[in-house]
Protein backbone atom coordinates (compact mmCIF):
# COMPACT_ATOMS: atom_id res chain seq x y z
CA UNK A 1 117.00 74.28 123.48
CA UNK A 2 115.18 72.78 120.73
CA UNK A 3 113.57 76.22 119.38
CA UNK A 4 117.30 77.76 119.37
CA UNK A 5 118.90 74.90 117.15
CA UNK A 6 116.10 75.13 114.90
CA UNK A 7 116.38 79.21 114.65
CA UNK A 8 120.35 79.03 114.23
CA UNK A 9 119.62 76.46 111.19
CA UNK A 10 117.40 79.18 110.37
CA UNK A 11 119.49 81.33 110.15
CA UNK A 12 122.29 79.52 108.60
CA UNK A 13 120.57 78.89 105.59
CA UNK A 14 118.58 82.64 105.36
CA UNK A 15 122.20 83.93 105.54
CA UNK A 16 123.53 81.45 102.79
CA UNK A 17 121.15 81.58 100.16
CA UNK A 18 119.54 85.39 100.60
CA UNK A 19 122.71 87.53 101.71
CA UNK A 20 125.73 85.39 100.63
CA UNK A 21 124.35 84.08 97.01
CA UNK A 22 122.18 87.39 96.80
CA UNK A 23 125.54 89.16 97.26
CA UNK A 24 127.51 86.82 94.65
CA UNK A 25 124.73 87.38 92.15
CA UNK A 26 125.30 91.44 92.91
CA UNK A 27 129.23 90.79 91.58
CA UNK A 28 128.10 88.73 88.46
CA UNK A 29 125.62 91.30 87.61
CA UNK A 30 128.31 94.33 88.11
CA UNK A 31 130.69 92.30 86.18
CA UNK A 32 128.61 91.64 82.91
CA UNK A 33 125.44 94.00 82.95
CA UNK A 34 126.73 97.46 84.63
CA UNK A 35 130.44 97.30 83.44
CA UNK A 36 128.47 96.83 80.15
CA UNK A 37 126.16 99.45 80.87
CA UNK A 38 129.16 101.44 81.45
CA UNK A 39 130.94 100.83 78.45
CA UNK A 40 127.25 101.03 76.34
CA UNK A 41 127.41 104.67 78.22
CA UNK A 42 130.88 105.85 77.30
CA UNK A 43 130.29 104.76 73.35
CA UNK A 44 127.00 107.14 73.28
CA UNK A 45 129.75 109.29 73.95
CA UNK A 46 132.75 108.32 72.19
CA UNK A 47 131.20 106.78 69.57
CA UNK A 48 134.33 104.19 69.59
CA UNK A 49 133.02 101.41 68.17
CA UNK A 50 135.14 98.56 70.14
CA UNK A 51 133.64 99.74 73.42
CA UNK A 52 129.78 98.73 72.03
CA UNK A 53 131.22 95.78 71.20
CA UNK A 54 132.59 95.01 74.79
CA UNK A 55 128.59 96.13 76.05
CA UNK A 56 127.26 93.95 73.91
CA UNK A 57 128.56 90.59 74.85
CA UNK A 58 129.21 91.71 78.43
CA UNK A 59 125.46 92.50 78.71
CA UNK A 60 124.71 89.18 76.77
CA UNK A 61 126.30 87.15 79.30
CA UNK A 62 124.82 88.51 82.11
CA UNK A 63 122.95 85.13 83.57
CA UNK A 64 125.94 82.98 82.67
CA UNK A 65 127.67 85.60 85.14
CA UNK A 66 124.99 85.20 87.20
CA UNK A 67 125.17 81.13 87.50
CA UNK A 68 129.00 81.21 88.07
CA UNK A 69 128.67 83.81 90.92
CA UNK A 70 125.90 82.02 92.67
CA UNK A 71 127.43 78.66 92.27
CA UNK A 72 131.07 79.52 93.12
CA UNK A 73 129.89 81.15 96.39
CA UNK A 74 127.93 78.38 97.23
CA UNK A 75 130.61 76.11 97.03
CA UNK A 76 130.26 74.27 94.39
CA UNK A 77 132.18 71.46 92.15
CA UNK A 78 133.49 72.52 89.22
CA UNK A 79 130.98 70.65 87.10
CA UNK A 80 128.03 72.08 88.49
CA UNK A 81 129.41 75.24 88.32
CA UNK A 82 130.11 75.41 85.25
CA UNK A 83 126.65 74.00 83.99
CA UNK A 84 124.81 76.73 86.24
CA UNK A 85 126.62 78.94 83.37
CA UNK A 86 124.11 77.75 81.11
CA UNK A 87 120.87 77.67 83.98
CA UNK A 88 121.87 81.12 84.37
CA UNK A 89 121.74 81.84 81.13
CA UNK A 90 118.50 79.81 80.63
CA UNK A 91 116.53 81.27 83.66
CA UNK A 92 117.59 84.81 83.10
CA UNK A 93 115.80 85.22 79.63
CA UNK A 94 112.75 82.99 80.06
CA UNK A 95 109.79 84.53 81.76
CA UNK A 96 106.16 84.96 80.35
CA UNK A 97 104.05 86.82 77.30
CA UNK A 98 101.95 88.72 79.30
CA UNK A 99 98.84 90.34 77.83
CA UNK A 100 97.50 94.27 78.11
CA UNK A 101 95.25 93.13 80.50
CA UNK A 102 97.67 91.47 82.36
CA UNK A 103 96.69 87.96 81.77
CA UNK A 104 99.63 85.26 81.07
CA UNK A 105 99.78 84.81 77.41
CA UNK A 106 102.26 81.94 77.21
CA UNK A 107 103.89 80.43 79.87
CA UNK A 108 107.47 80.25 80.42
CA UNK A 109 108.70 82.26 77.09
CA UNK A 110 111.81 83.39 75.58
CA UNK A 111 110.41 85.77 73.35
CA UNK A 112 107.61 88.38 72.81
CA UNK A 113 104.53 86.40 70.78
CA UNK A 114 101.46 88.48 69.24
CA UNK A 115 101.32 92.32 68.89
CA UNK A 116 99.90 93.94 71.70
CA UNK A 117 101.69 91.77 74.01
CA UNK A 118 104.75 92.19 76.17
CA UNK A 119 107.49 89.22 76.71
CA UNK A 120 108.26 89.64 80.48
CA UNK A 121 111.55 88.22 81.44
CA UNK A 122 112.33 86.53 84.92
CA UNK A 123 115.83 88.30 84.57
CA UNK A 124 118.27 88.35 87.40
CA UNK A 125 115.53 87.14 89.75
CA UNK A 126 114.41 84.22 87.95
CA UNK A 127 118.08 83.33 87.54
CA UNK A 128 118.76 83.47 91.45
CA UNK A 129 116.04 81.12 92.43
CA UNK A 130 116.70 78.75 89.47
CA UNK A 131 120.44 78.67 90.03
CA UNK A 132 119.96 78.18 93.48
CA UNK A 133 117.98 75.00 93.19
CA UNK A 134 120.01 73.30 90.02
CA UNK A 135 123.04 73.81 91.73
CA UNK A 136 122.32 72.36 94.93
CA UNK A 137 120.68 69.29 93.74
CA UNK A 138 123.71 69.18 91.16
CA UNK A 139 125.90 69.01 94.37
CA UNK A 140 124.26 65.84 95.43
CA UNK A 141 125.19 64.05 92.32
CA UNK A 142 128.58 65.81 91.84
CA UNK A 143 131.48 63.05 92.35
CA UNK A 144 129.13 60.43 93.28
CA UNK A 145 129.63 58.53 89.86
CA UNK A 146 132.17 57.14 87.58
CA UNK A 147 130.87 59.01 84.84
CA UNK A 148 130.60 62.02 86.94
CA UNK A 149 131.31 64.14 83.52
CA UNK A 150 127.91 62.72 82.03
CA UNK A 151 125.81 62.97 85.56
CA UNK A 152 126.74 65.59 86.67
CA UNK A 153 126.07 68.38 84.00
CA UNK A 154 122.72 66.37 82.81
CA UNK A 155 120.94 66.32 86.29
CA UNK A 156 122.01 70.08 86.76
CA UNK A 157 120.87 71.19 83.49
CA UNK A 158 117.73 69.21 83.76
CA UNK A 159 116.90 70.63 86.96
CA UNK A 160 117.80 73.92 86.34
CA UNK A 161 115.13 73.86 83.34
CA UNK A 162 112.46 72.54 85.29
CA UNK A 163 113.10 75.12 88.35
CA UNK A 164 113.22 77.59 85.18
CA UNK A 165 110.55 76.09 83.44
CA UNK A 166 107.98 76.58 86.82
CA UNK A 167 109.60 79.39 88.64
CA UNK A 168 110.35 82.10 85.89
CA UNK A 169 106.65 82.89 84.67
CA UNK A 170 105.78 83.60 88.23
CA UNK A 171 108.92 85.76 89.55
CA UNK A 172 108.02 87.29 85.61
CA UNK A 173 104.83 87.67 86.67
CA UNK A 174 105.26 89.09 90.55
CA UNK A 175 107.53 91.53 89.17
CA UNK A 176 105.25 92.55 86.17
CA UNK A 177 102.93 93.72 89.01
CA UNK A 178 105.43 95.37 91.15
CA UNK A 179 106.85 97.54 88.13
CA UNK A 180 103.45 98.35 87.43
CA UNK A 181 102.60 99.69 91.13
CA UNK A 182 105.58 101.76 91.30
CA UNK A 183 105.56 103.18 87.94
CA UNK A 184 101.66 104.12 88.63
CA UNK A 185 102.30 105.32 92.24
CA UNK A 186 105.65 107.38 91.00
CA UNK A 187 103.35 109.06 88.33
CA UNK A 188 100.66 109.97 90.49
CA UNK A 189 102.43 110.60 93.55
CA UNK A 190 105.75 111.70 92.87
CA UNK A 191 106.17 114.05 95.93
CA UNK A 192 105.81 110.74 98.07
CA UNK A 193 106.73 107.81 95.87
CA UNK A 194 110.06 110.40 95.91
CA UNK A 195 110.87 109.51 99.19
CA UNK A 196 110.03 106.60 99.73
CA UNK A 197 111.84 104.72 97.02
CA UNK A 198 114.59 106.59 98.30
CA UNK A 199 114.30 105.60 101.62
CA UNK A 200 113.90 101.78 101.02
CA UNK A 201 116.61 101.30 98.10
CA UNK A 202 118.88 103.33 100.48
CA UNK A 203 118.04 101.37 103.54
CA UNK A 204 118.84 98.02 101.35
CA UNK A 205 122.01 99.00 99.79
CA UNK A 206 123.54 99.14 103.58
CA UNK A 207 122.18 96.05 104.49
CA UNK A 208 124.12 92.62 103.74
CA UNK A 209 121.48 92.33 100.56
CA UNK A 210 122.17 93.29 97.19
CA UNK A 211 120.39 96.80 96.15
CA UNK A 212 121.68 96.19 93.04
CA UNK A 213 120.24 92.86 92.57
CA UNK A 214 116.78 94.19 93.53
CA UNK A 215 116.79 96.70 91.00
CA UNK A 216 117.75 95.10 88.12
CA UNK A 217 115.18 93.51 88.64
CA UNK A 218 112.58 95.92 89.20
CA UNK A 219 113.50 98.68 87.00
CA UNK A 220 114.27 95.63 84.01
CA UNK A 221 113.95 96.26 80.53
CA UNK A 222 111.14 94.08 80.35
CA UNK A 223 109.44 96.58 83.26
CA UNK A 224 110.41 99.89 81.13
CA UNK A 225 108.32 97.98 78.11
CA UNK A 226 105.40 97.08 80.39
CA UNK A 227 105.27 101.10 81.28
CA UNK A 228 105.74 102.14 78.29
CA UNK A 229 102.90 100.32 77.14
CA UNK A 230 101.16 101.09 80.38
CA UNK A 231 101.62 104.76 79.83
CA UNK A 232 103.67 104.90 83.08
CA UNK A 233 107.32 104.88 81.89
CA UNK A 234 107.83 108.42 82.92
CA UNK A 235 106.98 106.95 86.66
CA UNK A 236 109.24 103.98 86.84
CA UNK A 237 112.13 105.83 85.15
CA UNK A 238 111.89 108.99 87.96
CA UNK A 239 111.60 105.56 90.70
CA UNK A 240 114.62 104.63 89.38
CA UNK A 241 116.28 108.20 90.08
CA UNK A 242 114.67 108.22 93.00
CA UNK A 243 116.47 104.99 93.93
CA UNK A 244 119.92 106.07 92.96
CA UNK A 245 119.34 109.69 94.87
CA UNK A 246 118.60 106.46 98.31
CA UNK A 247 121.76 104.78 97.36
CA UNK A 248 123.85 108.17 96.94
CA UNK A 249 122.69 109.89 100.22
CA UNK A 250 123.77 106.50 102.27
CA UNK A 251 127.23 106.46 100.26
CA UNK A 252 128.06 109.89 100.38
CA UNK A 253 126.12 110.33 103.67
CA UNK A 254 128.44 107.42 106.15
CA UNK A 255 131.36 108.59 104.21
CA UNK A 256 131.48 112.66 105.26
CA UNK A 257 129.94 112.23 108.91
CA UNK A 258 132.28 109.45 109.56
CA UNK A 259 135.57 111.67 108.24
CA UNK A 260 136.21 112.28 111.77
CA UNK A 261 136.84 108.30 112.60
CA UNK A 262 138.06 106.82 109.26
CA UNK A 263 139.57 110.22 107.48
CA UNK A 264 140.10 109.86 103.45
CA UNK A 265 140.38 105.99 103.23
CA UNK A 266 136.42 106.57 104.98
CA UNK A 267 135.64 108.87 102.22
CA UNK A 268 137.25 106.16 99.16
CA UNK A 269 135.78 103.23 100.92
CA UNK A 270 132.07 103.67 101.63
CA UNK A 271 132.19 106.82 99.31
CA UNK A 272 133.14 105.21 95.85
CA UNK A 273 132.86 101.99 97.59
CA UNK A 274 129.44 100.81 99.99
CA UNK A 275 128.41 102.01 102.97
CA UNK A 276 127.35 98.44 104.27
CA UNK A 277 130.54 98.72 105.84
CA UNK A 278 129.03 100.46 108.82
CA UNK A 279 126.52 97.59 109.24
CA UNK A 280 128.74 96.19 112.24
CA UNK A 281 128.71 100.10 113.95
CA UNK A 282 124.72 100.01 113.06
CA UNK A 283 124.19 97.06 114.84
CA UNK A 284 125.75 98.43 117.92
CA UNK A 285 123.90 101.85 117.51
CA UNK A 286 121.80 101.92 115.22
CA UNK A 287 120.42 106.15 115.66
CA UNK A 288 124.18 105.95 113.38
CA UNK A 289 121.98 105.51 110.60
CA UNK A 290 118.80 108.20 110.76
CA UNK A 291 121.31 110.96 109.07
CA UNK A 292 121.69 109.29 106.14
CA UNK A 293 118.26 107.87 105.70
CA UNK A 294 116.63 111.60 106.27
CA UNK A 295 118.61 112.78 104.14
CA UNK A 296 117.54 110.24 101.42
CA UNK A 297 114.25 110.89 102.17
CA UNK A 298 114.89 114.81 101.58
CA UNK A 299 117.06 114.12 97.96
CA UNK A 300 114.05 111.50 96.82
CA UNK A 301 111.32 113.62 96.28
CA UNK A 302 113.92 116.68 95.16
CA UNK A 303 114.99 113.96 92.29
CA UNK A 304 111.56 113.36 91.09
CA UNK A 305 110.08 116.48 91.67
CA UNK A 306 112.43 119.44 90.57
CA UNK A 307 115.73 117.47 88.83
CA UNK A 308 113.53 114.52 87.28
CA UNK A 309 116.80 112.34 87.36
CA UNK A 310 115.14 108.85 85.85
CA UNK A 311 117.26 105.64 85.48
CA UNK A 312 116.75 102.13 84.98
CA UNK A 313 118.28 98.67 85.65
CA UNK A 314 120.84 97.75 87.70
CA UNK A 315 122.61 100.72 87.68
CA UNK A 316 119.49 102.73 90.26
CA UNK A 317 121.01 100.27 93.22
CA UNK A 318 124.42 101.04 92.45
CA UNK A 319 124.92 104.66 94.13
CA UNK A 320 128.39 106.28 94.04
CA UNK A 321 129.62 102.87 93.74
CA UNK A 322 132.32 103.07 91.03
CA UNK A 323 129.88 105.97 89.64
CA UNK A 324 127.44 103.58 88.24
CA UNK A 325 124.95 105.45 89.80
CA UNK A 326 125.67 108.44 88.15
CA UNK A 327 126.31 106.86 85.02
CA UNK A 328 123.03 105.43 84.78
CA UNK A 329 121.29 108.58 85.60
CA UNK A 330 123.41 110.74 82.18
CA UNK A 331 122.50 107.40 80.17
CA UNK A 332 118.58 107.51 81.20
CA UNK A 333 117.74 111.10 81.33
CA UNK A 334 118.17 113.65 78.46
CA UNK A 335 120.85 115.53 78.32
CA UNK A 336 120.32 119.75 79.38
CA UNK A 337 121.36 122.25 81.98
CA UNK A 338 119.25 121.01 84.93
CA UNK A 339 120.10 117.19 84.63
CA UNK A 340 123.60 117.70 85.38
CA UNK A 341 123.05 120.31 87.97
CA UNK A 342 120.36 118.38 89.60
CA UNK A 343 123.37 114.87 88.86
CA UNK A 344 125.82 116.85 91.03
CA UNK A 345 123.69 118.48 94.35
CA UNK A 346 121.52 114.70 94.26
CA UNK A 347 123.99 112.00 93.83
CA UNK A 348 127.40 114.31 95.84
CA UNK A 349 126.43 117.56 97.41
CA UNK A 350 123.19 117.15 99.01
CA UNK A 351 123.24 113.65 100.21
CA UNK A 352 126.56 115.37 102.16
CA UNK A 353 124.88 118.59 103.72
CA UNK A 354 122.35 117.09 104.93
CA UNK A 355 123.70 114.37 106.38
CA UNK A 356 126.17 116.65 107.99
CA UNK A 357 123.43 118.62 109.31
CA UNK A 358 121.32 116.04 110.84
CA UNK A 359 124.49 113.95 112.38
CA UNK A 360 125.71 117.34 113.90
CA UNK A 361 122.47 117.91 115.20
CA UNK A 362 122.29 114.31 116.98
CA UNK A 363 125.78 114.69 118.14
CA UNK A 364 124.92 118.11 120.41
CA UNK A 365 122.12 116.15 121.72
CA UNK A 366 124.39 113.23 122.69
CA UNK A 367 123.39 110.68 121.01
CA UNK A 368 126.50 110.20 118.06
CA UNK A 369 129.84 110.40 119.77
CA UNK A 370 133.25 110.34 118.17
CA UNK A 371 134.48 106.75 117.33
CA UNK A 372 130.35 105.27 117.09
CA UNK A 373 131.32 105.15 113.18
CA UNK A 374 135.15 103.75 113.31
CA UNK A 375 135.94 101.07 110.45
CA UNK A 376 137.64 98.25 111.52
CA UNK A 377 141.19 97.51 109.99
């Protein structure tokens, strides 16, 4: 009886701080990085200059979005929400100089030091774990004074530098490492690195976790300069394809071999939309979800191999999602013939045949049936 309280407190708080904050910092990242992106996108085209100037600060504020997301969906008081603005801000550019050789130059930075060196930012992940801690230990204060307007936004602030101050060099650091692997892999082994970047990033956008989240903080600017200096940009970048090709083929996959249950308001909602929506219909069956996934793992390798679709930042765990996906593939990969051919059959036409193909297959042996993939109201 003992071991089940204990697991549902588990639970409770896995759920709370890794799918429902995770998720929040997903819309503060969409809603300051990739709508800037976007806009930074449509100026290379356009050349209007008011819509760089909307990417600018919307991409500048990206961990003050990020500490108002996490802190609103945690619950918290106004005050401490409003001073995880600044922890955001705070814990999403500090992170650490790291040397050539990998070594930790100087420990929790803000800014590159020494030539030869690269300035590693926590970024989005820093932020999350940083945020996290400031604002629940700002909770406990919160309304607990009389000079709650003093209390309050010092003990956050001072909290949320000291979780920034020790955590941010090492989430830096961990995912110095990890763009370094996949970059190396991805240029090495491309044919298999292909799929299964695909595979994974796809699997993760349809789970209650934030794909988006993930990537922006694996395919980071700071990780583009590490490869670059690595000699291994060309392999991150094609990940990062790779990646949106996953996050397209689950999209665009749940939203044609559904049609038959949810019709066009299937095709809007998990199509433009997420396909997490099937997670409920996944946990009942979950063979729902192997057409999809092989046909990620069949549009993966195709993206690094033959298109070379690369992309970077948040916008590789996006998908079909508003087309940010899409978007970030025309804004990382030079413009020519093949790139938008190899845009169209990866991120829409493929990811649909295919998972036509293998759902049809598994419904003449029985195992999909009609209404397996209906939406709820």
């Amino acid at each position: 009886m003992e071991t089940a309280k204990e697991a549902s407190i588990v639970k409770k708080y896995l759920k709370k701080y890794f799918i429902d904050a995770m998720g929040a910092m997903a819309l503060g990242l969409f809603a300051s990085l990739l709508i800037g992106t976007i806009f930074g996108t449509i100026y290379n085209y356009t050349h209007l200059d008011f819509l760089n100037t909307i990417a600018t600060y919307a991409k500048a504020a990206t961990g003050m979005a990020i500490g108002v997301a996490i802190a609103h969906k945690l619950g918290s008081h106004p005050l401490v929400m409003f001073s995880c603005a600044a922890v955001g801000a705070m814990s999403n550019a500090m992170g650490a100089v790291i040397a050539g050789n990998g070594a930790i130059v100087k420990w929790a930075a803000t800014a590159n030091v020494g030539e030869g060196n690269i300035f590693y930012a926590a970024g989005p992940a820093g932020a999350f774990f940083a945020v996290i801690i400031a604002c629940e230990i700002g909770q406990l204060v919160s309304k607990k004074t009389k000079v709650d307007i003093l209390v309050t936004p010092v003990v956050t602030l001072l909290v949320g530098f000291g979780a920034s101050w020790l955590l941010c060099p090492i989430v830096s650091y961990a995912m110095y490492y990890l763009g370094v692997f996949i970059a190396t892999a991805t240029t090495f082994q491309p044919l298999l690195m292909g799929i299964v970047v695909s595979v994974v990033v796809g699997i993760i956008l349809t789970l209650p976790i934030s794909s988006a989240a993930i990537c922006s903080m694996i395919f980071s600017a700071s990780a583009v300069e590490a490869a670059i200096a690595n000699g291994t940009s060309e392999g991150l970048l094609l990940a990062g394809g790779a990646a949106v090709a996953g996050c397209c083929a689950q999209m665009v996959g749940f939203a044609v071999i559904s049609f038959r249950e949810n019709r066009w308001g299937g095709i809007v909602s998990q199509g433009l939309g997420t396909s997490m929506l099937q997670m409920g219909n996944i946990i009942k069956k979950p063979i729902i979800w192997l057409a999809p996934t092989l046909a990620s793992a069949v549009t993966g390798p195709l993206s690094t191999m033959l298109f070379k679709l690369k992309c970077s930042g948040v916008s590789a765990g996006m998908g079909t999602c508003g087309l940010v996906g899409p978007i970030g593939v025309i804004d990382g990969t030079e413009s020519s013939p093949l790139m938008w051919v190899g845009l169209v059959l990866i991120c829409f036409v493929l990811p649909a045949i295919f998972s036509i193909i293998f759902n049809e297959i598994m419904r003449k042996l029985g195992w999909i049936k009609t209404g397996d993939m209906q939406l709820s109201e």
